[in-house]
Protein backbone atom coordinates (compact mmCIF):
# COMPACT_ATOMS: atom_id res chain seq x y z
CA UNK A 1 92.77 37.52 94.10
CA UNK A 2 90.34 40.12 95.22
CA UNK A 3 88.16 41.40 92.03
CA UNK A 4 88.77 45.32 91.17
CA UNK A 5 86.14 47.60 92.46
CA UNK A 6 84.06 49.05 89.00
CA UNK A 7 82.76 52.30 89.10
CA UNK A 8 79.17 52.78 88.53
CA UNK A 9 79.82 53.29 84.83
CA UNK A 10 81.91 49.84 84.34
CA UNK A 11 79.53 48.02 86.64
CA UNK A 12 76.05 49.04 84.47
CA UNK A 13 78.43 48.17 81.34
CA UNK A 14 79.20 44.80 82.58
CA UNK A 15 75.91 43.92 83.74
CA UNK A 16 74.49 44.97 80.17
CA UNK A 17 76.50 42.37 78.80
CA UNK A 18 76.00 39.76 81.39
CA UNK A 19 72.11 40.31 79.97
CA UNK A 20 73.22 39.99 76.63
CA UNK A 21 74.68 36.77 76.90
CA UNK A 22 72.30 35.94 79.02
CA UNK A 23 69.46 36.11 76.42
CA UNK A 24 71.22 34.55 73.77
CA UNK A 25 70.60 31.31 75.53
CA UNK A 26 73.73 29.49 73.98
CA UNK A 27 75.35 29.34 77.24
CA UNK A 28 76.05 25.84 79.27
CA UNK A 29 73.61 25.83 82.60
CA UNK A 30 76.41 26.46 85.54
CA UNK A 31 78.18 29.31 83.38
CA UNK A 32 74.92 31.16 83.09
CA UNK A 33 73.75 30.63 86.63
CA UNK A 34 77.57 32.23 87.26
CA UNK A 35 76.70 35.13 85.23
CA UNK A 36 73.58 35.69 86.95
CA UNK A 37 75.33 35.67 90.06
CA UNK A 38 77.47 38.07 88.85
CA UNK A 39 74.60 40.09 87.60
CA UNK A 40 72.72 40.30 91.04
CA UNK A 41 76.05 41.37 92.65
CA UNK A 42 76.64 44.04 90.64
CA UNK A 43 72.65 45.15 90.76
CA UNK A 44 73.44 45.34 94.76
CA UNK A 45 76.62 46.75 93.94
CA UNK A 46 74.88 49.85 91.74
CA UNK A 47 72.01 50.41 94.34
CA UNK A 48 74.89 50.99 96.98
CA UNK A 49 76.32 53.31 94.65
CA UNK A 50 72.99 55.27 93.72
CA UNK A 51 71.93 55.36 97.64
CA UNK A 52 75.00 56.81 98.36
CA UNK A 53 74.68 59.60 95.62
CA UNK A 54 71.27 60.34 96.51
CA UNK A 55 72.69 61.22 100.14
CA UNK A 56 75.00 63.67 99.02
CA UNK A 57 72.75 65.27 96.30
CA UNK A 58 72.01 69.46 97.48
CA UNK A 59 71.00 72.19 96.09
CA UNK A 60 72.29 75.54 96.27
CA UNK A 61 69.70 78.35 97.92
CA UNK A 62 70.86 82.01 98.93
CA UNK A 63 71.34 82.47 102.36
CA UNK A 64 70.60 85.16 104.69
CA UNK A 65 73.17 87.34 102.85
CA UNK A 66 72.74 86.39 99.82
CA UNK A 67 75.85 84.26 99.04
CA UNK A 68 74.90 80.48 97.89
CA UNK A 69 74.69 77.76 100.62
CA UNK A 70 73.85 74.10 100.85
CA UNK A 71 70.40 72.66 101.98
CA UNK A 72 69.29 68.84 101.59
CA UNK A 73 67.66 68.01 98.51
CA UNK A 74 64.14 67.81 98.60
CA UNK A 75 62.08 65.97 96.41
CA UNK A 76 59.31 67.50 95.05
CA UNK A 77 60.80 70.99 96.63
CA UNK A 78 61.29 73.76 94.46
């Protein structure tokens, strides 16, 4: 059965608990090392997610008559 596809949101919610069992230290060794597999996939899963927001991150800037239009976000650009 192929696992549901989390949003960013679910996926930083999940992993938060993954640490939280994590560091209680009660669990059995090959249950934790399957949580921290879980863990890494979803911090993979999140950078994805954040690269491909940073891509489409613009700004607005008036254009040549005045009316609002897209240029690439530039850090450090004001």
């Amino acid at each position: 059965m192929a696992a549901k596809k989390l949003s960013f949101e679910e996926s930083m919610a999940r992993l938060d608990e993954i640490v939280k069992l994590l560091e209680r230290g009660d669990r059995p060794l090959e249950e934790a090392l399957a949580l921290f597999e879980e863990g890494t996939k979803l911090i993979r899963s999140c950078g994805r997610l954040l690269d491909e927001a940073e891509q489409k991150v613009s700004k607005l800037r008036p254009g040549a008559d005045g009316a609002p239009e897209e240029a690439p976000f530039e850090e450090g650009a004001e």
